[in-house]
Protein backbone atom coordinates (compact mmCIF):
# COMPACT_ATOMS: atom_id res chain seq x y z
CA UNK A 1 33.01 -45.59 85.99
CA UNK A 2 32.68 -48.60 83.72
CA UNK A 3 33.66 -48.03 80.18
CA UNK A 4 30.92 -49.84 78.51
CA UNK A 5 28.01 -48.74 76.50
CA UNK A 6 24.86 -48.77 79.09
CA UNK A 7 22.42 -51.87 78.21
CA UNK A 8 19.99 -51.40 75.92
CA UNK A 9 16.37 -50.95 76.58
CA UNK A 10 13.41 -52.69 74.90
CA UNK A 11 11.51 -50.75 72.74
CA UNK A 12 8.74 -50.07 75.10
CA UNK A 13 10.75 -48.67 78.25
CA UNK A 14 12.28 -46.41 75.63
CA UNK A 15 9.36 -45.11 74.51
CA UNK A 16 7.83 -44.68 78.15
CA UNK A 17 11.48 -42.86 78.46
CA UNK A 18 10.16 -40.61 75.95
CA UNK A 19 6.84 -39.80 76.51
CA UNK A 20 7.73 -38.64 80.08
CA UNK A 21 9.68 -36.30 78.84
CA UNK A 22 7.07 -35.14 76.48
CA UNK A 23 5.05 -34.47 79.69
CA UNK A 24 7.74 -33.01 81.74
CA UNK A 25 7.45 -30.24 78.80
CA UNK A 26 4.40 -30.09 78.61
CA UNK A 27 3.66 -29.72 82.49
CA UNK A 28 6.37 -27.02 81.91
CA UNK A 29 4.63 -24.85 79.67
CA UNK A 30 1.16 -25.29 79.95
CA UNK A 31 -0.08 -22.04 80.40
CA UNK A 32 2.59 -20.12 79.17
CA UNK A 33 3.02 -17.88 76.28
CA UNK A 34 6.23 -17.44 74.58
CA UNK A 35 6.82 -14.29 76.08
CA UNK A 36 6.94 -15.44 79.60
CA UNK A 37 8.66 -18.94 78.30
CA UNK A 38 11.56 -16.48 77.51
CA UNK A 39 11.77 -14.54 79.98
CA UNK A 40 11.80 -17.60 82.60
CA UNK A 41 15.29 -18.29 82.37
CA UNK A 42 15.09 -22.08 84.99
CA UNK A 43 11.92 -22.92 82.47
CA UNK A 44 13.97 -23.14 79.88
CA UNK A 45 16.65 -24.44 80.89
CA UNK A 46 14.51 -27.43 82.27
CA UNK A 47 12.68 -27.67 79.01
CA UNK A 48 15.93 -27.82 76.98
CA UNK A 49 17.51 -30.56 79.37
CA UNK A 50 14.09 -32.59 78.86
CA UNK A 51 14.78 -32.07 75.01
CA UNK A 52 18.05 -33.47 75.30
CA UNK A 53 16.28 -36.36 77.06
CA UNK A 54 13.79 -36.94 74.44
CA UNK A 55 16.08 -37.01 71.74
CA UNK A 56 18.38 -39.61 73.21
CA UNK A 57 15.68 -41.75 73.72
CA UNK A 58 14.46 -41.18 69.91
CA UNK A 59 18.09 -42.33 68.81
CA UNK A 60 17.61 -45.35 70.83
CA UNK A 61 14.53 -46.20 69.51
CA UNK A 62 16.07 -46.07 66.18
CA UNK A 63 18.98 -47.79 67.50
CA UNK A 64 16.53 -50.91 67.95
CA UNK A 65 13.55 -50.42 65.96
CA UNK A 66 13.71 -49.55 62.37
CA UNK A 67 11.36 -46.18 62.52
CA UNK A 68 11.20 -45.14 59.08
CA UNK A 69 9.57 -48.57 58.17
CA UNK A 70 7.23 -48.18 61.48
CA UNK A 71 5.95 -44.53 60.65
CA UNK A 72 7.78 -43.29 57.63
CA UNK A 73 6.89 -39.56 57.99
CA UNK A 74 6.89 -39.42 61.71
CA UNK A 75 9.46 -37.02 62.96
CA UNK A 76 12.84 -39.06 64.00
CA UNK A 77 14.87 -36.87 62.83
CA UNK A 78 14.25 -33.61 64.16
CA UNK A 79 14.28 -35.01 67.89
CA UNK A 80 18.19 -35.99 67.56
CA UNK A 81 18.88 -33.05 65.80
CA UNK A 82 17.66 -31.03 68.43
CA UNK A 83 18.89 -33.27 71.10
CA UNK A 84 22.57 -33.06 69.29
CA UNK A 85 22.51 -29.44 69.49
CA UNK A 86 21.66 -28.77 72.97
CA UNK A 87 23.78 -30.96 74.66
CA UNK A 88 27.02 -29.77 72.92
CA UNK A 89 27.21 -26.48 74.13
CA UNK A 90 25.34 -24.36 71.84
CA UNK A 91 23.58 -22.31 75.03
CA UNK A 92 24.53 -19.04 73.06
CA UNK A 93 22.71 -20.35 69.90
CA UNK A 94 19.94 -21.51 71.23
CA UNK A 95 16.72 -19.16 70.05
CA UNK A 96 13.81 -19.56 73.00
CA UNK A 97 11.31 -18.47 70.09
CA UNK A 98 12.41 -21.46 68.00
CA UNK A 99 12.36 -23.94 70.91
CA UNK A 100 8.45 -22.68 72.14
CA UNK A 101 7.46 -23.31 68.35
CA UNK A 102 9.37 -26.87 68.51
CA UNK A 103 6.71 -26.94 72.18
CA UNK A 104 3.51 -25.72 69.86
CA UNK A 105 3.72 -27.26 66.85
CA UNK A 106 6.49 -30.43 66.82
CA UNK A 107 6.25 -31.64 70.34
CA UNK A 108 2.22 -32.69 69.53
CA UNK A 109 3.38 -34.35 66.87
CA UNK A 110 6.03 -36.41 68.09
CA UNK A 111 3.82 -37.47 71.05
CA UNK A 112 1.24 -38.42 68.17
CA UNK A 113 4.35 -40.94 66.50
């Protein structure tokens, strides 16, 4: 396995990147109610590895594209916050009530940024 950093993507395949995972959630929990997004264990599991996802392809947006000056209240930080948080291990921290109201009320408006 090579050492360096993988080559970066232009701004639009990153942001394809993104949205796919924003529908890969979506198609995840349409239907649902946060009762029976808890209690489906493989759901959210899949949801939270799509979040991870989605917020690595937020920090390389930002990594390339200056996104406070683009859309200065649009969400970028809350993506790689959340992103940073379920990838290191956190899986006992993690509150499924918190992450369906990330699904209902952030994920709309990230998609909107």
């Amino acid at each position: 396995m090579s050492s360096d950093r993988r080559k970066p993507l232009p701004p639009a395949a990153i942001i394809e990147r993104a949205r796919q995972q924003i529908v890969l959630i979506n198609r995840w929990t349409i239907g649902l109610d946060v009762e029976a997004y808890v209690a489906d264990e493989l759901r959210r599991y899949a949801v939270e590895r799509a979040f991870i996802a989605l917020g690595e392809a937020v920090k390389d947006l930002s990594r390339v594209v200056n996104l406070q000056m683009v859309d200065p209240e649009g969400p970028w930080k809350e993506p790689a916050r959340a992103r940073d948080f379920l990838a290191h291990d956190y899986d006992d921290q993690v509150i499924p009530d918190v992450v369906w109201a990330t699904i209902s009320d952030g994920l709309p408006d990230l998609a909107r940024a």
